[in-house]
Every structure is written in structure tokens, then in C-alpha cells.
Protein backbone atom coordinates (compact mmCIF):
# COMPACT_ATOMS: atom_id res chain seq x y z
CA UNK A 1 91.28 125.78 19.36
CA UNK A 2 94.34 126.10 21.18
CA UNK A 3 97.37 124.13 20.53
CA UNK A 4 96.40 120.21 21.46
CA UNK A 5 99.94 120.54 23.83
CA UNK A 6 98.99 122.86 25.94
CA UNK A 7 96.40 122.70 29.09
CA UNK A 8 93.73 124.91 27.28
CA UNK A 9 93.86 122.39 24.00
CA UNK A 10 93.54 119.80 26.58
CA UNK A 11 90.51 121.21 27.99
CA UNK A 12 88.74 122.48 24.85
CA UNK A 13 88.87 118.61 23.38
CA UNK A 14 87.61 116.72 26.52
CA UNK A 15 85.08 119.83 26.74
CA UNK A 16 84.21 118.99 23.78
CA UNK A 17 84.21 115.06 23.85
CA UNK A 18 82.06 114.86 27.24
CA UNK A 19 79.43 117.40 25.14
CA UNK A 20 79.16 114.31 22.37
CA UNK A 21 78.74 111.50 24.72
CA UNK A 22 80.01 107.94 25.05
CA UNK A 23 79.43 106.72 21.99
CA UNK A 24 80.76 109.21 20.27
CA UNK A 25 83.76 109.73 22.12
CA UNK A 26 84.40 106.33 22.22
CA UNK A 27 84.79 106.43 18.22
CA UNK A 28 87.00 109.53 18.69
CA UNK A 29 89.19 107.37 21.11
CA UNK A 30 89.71 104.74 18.83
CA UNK A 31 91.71 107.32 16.21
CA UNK A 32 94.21 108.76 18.74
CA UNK A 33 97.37 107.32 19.96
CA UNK A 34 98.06 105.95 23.51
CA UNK A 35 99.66 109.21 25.19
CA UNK A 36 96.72 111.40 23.40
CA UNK A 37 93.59 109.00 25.24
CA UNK A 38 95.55 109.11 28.05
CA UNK A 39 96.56 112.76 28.77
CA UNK A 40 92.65 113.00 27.71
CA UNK A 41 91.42 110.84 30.07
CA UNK A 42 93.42 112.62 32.90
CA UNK A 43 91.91 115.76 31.72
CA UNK A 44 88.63 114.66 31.72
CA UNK A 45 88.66 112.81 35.25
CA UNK A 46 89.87 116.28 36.45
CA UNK A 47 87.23 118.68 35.18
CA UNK A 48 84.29 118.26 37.63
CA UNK A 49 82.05 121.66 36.55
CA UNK A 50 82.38 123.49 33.55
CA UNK A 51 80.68 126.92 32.98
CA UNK A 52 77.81 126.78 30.17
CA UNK A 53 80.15 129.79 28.77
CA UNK A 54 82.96 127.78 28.71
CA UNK A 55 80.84 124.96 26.78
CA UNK A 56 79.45 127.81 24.17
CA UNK A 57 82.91 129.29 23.39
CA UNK A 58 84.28 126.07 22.57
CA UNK A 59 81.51 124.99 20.27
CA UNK A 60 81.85 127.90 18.35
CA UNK A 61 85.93 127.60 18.39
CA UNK A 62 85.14 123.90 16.93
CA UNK A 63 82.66 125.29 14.39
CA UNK A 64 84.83 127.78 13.26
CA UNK A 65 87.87 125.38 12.66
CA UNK A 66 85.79 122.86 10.64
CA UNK A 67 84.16 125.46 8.76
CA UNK A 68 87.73 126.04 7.56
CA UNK A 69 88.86 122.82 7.37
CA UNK A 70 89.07 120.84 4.09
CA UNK A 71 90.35 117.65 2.38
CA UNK A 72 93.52 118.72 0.29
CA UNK A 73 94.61 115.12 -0.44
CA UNK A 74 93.00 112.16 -0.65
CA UNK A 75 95.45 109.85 1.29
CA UNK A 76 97.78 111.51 3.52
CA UNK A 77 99.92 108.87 3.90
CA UNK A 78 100.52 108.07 0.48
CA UNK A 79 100.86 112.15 -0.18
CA UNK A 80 103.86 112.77 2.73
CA UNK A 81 105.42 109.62 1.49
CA UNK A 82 105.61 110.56 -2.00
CA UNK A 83 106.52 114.45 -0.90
CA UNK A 84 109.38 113.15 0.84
CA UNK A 85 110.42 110.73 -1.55
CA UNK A 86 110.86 113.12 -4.26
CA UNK A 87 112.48 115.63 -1.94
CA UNK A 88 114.90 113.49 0.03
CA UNK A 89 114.96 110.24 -2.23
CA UNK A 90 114.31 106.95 -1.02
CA UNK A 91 116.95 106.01 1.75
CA UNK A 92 116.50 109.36 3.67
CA UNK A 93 112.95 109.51 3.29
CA UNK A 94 112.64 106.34 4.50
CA UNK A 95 114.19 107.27 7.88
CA UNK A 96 111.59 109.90 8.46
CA UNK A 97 108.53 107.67 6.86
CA UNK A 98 108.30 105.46 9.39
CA UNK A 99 109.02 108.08 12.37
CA UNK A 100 106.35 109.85 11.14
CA UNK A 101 103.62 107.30 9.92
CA UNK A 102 104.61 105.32 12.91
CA UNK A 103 102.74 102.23 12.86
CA UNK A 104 101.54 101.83 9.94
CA UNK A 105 103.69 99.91 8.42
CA UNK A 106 105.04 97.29 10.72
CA UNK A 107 102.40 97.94 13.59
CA UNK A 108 104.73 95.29 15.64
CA UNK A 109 103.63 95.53 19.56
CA UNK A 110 101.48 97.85 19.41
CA UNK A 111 99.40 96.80 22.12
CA UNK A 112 102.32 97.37 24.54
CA UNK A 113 101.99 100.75 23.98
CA UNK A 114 98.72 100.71 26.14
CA UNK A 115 100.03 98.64 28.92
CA UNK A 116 101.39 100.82 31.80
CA UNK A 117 105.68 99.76 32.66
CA UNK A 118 105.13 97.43 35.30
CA UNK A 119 102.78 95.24 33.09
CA UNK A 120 105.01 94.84 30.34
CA UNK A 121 108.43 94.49 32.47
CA UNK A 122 106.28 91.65 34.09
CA UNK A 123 105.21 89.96 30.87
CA UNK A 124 108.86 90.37 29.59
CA UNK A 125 110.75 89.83 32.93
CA UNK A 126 111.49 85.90 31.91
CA UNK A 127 112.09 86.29 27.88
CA UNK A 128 115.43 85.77 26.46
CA UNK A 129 117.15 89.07 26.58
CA UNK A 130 117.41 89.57 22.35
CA UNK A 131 113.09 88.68 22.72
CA UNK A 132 112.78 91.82 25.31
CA UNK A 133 115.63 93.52 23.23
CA UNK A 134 113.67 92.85 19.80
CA UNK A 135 110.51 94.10 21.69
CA UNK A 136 111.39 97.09 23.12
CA UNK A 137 113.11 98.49 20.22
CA UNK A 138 109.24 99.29 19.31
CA UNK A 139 108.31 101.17 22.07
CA UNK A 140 108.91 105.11 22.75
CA UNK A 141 112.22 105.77 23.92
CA UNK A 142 110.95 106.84 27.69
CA UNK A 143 108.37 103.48 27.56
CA UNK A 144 111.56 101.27 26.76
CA UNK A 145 113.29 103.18 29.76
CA UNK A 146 110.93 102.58 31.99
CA UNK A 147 110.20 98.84 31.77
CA UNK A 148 113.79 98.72 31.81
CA UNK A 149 114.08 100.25 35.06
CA UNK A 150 112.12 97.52 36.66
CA UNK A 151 114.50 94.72 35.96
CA UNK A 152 117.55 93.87 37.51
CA UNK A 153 120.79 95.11 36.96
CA UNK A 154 121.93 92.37 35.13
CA UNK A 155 119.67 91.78 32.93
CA UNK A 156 119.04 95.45 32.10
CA UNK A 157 122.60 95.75 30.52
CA UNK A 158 122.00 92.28 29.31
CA UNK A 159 119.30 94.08 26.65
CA UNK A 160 121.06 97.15 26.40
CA UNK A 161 123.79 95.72 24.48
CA UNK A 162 121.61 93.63 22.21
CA UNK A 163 119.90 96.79 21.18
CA UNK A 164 122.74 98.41 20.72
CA UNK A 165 124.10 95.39 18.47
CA UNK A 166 120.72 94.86 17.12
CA UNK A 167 120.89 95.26 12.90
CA UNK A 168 117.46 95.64 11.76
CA UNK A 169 114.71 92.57 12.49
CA UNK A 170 113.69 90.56 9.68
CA UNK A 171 110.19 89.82 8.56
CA UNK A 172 110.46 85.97 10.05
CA UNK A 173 111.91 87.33 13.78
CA UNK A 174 108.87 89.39 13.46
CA UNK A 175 106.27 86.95 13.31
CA UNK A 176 108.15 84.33 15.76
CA UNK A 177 107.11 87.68 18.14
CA UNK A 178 103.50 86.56 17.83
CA UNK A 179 104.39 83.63 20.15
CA UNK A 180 105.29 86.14 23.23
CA UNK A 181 102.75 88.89 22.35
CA UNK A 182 100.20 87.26 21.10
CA UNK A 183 99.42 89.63 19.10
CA UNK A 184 99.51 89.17 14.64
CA UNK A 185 101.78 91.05 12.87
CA UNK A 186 100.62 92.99 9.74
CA UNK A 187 102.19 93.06 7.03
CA UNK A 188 103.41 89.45 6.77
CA UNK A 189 105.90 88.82 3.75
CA UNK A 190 105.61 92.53 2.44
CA UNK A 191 107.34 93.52 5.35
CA UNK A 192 110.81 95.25 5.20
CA UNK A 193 113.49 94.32 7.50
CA UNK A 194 112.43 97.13 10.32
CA UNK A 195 115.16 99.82 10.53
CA UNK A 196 115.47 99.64 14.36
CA UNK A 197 117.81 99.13 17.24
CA UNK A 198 121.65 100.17 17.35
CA UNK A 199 123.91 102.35 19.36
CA UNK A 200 121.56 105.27 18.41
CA UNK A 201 118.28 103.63 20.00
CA UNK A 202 120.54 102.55 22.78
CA UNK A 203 121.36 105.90 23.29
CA UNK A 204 118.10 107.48 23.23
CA UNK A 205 116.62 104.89 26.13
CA UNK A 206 119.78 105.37 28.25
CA UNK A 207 119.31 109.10 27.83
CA UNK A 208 115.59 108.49 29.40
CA UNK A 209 117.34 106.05 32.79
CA UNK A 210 119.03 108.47 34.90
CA UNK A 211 123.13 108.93 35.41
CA UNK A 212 123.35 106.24 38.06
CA UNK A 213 121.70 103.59 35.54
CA UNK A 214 123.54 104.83 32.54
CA UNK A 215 127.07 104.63 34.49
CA UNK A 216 126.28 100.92 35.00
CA UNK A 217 125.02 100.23 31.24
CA UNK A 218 127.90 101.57 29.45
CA UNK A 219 130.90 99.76 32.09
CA UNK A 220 129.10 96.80 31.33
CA UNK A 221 128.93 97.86 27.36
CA UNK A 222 132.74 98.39 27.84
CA UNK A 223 133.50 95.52 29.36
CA UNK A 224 132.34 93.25 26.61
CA UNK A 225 133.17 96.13 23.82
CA UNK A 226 135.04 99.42 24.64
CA UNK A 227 134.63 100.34 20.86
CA UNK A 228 130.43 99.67 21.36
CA UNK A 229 130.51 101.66 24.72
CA UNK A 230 132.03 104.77 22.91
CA UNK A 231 130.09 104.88 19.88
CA UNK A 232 126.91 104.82 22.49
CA UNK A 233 128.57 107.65 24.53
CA UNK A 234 128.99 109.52 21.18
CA UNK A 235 125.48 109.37 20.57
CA UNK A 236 124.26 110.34 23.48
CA UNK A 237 122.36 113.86 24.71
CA UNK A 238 122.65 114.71 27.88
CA UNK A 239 121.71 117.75 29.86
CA UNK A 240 124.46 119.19 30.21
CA UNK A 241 124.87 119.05 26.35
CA UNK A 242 121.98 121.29 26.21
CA UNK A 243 124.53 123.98 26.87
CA UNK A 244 126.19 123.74 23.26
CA UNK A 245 122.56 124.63 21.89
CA UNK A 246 122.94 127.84 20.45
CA UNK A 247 120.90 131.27 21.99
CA UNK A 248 118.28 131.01 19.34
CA UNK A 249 117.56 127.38 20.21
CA UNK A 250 117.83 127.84 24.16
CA UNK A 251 115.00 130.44 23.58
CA UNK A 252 112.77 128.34 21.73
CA UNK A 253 113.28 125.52 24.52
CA UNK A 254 112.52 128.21 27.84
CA UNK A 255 109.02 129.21 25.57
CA UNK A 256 108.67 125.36 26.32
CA UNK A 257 109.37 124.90 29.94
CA UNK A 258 107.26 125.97 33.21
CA UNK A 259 109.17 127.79 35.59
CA UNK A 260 108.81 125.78 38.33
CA UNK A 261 110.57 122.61 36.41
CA UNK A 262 113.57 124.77 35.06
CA UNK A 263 114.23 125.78 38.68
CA UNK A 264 113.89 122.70 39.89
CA UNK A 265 116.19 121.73 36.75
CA UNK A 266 118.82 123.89 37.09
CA UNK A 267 119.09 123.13 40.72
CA UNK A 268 121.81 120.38 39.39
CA UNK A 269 123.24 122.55 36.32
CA UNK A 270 127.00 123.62 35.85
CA UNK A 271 127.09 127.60 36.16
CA UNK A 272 128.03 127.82 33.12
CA UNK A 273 124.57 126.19 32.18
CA UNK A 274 122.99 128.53 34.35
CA UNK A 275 124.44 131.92 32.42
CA UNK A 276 123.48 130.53 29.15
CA UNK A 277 119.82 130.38 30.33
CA UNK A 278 120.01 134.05 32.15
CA UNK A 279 121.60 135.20 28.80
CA UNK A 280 118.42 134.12 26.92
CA UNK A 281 116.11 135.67 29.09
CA UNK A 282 114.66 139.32 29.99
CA UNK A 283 116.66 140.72 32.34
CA UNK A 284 113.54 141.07 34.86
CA UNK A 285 113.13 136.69 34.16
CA UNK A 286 116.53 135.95 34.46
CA UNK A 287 116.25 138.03 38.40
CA UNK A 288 113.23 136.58 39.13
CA UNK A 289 114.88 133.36 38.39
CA UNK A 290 118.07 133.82 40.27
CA UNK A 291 115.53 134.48 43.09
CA UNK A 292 113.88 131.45 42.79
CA UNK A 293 117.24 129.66 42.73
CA UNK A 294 118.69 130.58 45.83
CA UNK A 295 115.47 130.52 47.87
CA UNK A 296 114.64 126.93 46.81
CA UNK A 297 116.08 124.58 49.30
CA UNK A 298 117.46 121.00 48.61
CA UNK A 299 116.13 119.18 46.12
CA UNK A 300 115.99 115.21 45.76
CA UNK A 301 118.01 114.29 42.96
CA UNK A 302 115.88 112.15 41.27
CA UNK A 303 113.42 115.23 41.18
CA UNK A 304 116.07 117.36 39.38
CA UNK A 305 116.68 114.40 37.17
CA UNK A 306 112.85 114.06 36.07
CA UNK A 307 112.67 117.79 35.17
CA UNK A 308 116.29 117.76 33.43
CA UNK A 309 114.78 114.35 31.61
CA UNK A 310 110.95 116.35 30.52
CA UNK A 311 113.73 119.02 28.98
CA UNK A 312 115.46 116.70 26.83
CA UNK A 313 112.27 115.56 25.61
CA UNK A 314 111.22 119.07 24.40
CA UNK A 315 114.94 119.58 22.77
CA UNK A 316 114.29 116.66 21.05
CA UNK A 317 110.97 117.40 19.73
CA UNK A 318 112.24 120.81 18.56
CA UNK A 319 115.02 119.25 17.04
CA UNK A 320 112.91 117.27 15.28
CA UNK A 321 110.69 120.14 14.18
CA UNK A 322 113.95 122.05 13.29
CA UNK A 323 113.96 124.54 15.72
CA UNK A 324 117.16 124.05 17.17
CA UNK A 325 120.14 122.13 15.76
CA UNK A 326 122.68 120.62 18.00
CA UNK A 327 126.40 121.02 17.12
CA UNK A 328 128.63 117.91 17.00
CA UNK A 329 126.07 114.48 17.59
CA UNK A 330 128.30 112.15 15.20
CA UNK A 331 127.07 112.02 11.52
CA UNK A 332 123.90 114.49 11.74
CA UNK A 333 121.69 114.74 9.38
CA UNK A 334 120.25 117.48 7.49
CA UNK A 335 117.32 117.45 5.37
């Protein structure tokens, strides 16, 4: 089947999940994270008729992938752990263990991750800011950023800065969590001090809130601790850092982005921004983008800011996959 991140991958699998029925499905559900069932579900409340053609060629794309699929290992856990291990040794593999076995582990709050912003910010809004701090240091960087941007100004910063000053949380703070979530934490006294919070995971979430948001965060930060505030700044990606990506990165990023949210993107990019994505382009996309450009009319800020923000998401992922490396960041890390 198509790639599961595009629209026709998308399709195929609730095709494909709707042919088993509930039951099945529902068992299907159960292995897949919380932004998988739910770009799923939106799929599947949007496909009203489907061609018995369509339904065919996708049973015979799934029989033709599990014909060729087979069981190499018999945990793959315990295999990518041990791969990286050996390649990386312990303290670096460790980093990337537990970014990419997330949850299994220290599964933490992982119910939150099924509760939509307004929920959580709700269920949070009258904890102790290092509780919400500890909690949200859990969550995916645009989740945390969210919630966040439901609570007041003060109290935003107020768990900004603890994250940012958060060292790790032991195995005891973890459990005392059970008390707000309600939820039981595995791993009980196995569990390693979790490897989360600091100026890095600060970073990332103020990345996610918008300039306005992020202007008030870090003169609060410096207020309190100009030396905190800067190392935050340093660590920060912003779009108009997407600039220092070099031309081989910038084209694996516009393979990545619809046209219609780079427009409405670069509406609020420097020109210099601009050239660097007509360099990286044919020269008949680069005029139909100019085009596009100067006949859009105004756009609402916060618009731009949403597209600019679903474009440092896909740097990031291809960062993370190694597709594009970003010059200067602070200590970087190669592997």
C-alpha cells in the first residue's frame, strides 16, 4: 500500500478496516497510537461510497504485502535496543530508545494522550505548576503547546520555566502522579529516572505556541534567569531558521509540503527565505509560485503561523530521519 502518511495510505487502511468489521477493527485500534486512530477515524467518517474496484485493488495490495511480509526477529524491541546499543553505546542509545519505543518503558500519562487540549488544560488548570510541568513533559511537543495555550499568561510561563529547570523525574515523583491522573504507573521501582524536561523540551513546546506567546515566555524566563532565557533561545527552531537548511534539505522538505500551505507560509517569510525556496524548485514551480504569491490577498497571521508551524514539524521529522541536518543548534548530535 501506499505510504501510511499520505491520503491514499489513509484510505487504503480504513478501506480496508470497514471491509473487516467492528470487531475486528476494534482489535486493530487497540495496537495504534492516538494520532494513527484518530487521523483514521477522520478518514473513515469521510468516505461515504467506495467503488467495489476500489475495495478489490486494495485487497489484493494487502495480500500482496503480507505475502511478503515475514518475522525477522522475534522481539523488536529487544532487537533495536540491542542494535543501537552496540552501535552507539549505552548513553547515546539511550536518548534514541526511548524516542523511539516511546512508551514502553515509563508509559507515564498515557491516557492524556487521548484526551483532546481543552480536557486536559481543564483537569490540570488548578495543579501546582511543577505537577502540570512534570505532566506535560510526557506529552508530544504540539499536545504540551496546546493545553498550554489555554491557561493564563501567568501561569503558562509559570510551567515553562519549571520545564525548562526540570532535571529528569525520579521513580517516587512518578508514582505521587497517580494521585492527579489516576492512572498506575508501570514500571514501579525498575524505573529509571525519566530523561525529560530542560531548556531543550522547553524549546520544542515554545517552538509549537506562536511568536506572540513565545515573546512573553522567554521575558518572563529572563526576568527570573537571563542565563536560562538564552540557553532556551539557543535551542530553539524557528521558521525563519529554516533558511540555514541547506538546498538538498529544502528539497526534501517542498516534496513534503502542499502548495497551498507553503503559499500561505511564505506569505510572512523574509525574501531572502523566499529565493532559497525558488532556488530549489523547477523554474516553471518556482513561477507558478511567484504567481500564487502576489495574487493571494491578506492573510490572518495566525493562518500563516499554523502553516509555518505544520513546516517545522516536517523539518523535524526529516531531521530525525536524517534527511536534512541543521547547521549551528548548540551541541548537535550525530549518530
Amino acid at each position: 500500500m501506499a505510504s501510511p502518511l499520505d491520503d491514499e495510505g489513509l484510505e487504503n487502511a480504513a478501506i480496508l478496516l470497514m471491509s473487516l468489521g467492528e470487531e475486528e477493527a476494534a482489535e486493530i485500534f487497540k495496537h495504534l497510537s492516538p494520532k494513527e486512530v484518530q487521523r483514521l477515524g477522520e478518514t473513515i467518517a469521510k468516505m461515504k461510497a467506495v467503488t467495489r474496484e476500489r475495495v478489490d485493488d486494495v485487497f489484493e495490495k494487502f495480500e500482496t504485502l503480507a505475502a511478503n511480509e515475514h518475522m525477522l526477529v522475534a522481539d523488536t524491541n529487544e532487537y533495536v535496543k540491542s542494535v543501537l546499543r552496540k552501535a552507539l553505546g549505552d548513553e547515546k542509545a539511550a536518548l534514541l530508545i526511548d524516542r523511539i519505543l516511546q512508551g514502553s518503558d515509563v508509559t507515564g500519562i498515557e491516557s492524556l494522550k487521548w484526551m483532546d487540549p481543552a480536557s486536559v488544560a481543564e483537569l490540570l488548570r488548578n495543579e501546582h505548576p511543577q505537577i502540570v510541568a512534570a505532566i506535560l513533559v510526557h506529552l508530544e511537543y504540539d499536545q504540551a503547546a496546546d493545553i498550554l495555550k489555554l491557561f493564563a499568561e501567568r501561569q503558562r510561563n509559570e510551567v515553562l520555566i519549571r520545564i525548562a529547570t526540570l532535571d529528569g523525574i525520579q521513580p517516587s515523583a512518578l508514582k505521587d502522579l497517580n494521585e492527579v491522573m489516576s492512572k498506575v504507573l508501570a514500571g514501579g521501582d525498575r524505573t529509571k529516572k525519566g530523561n525529560l524536561g530542560g531548556v531543550k523540551t522547553t524549546a520544542e513546546i515554545l517552538n509549537m505556541l506562536g511568536s506572540t506567546v513565545e515573546t512573553s515566555v522567554l521575558d518572563f524566563v529572563r526576568e527570573a534567569d537571563n542565563d536560562l532565557a538564552q540557553k532556551i533561545m539557543d535551542n530553539m527552531f524557528t521558521f525563519d531558521d529554516v533558511e540555514k537548511v541547506d538546498d538538498k534539505g529544502i528539497q526534501a522538505l517542498l516534496k513534503e509540503v502542499q502548495s497551498e500551505s507553503l503559499v500561505i507560509a511564505l506569505k510572512g517569510a523574509t525574501p531572502a527565505m523566499r529565493d532559497k525556496v525558488f532556488r530549489n524548485m523547477s523554474s516553471r514551480a518556482a513561477e507558478t509560485l511567484k504567481e500564487d504569491l502576489e495574487s493571494r490577498g491578506p492573510v490572518r497571521l495566525s493562518e500563516v503561523e499554523a502553516e509555518q508551524k505544520e513546516m517545522l514539524k516536517i523539518v523535524r521529522r526529516l531531521v530525525d530521519e536524517g534527511q536534512i541536518v541543521l547547521a549551528g543548534g548548540g551541541d548537535e548530535q550525530f549518530v
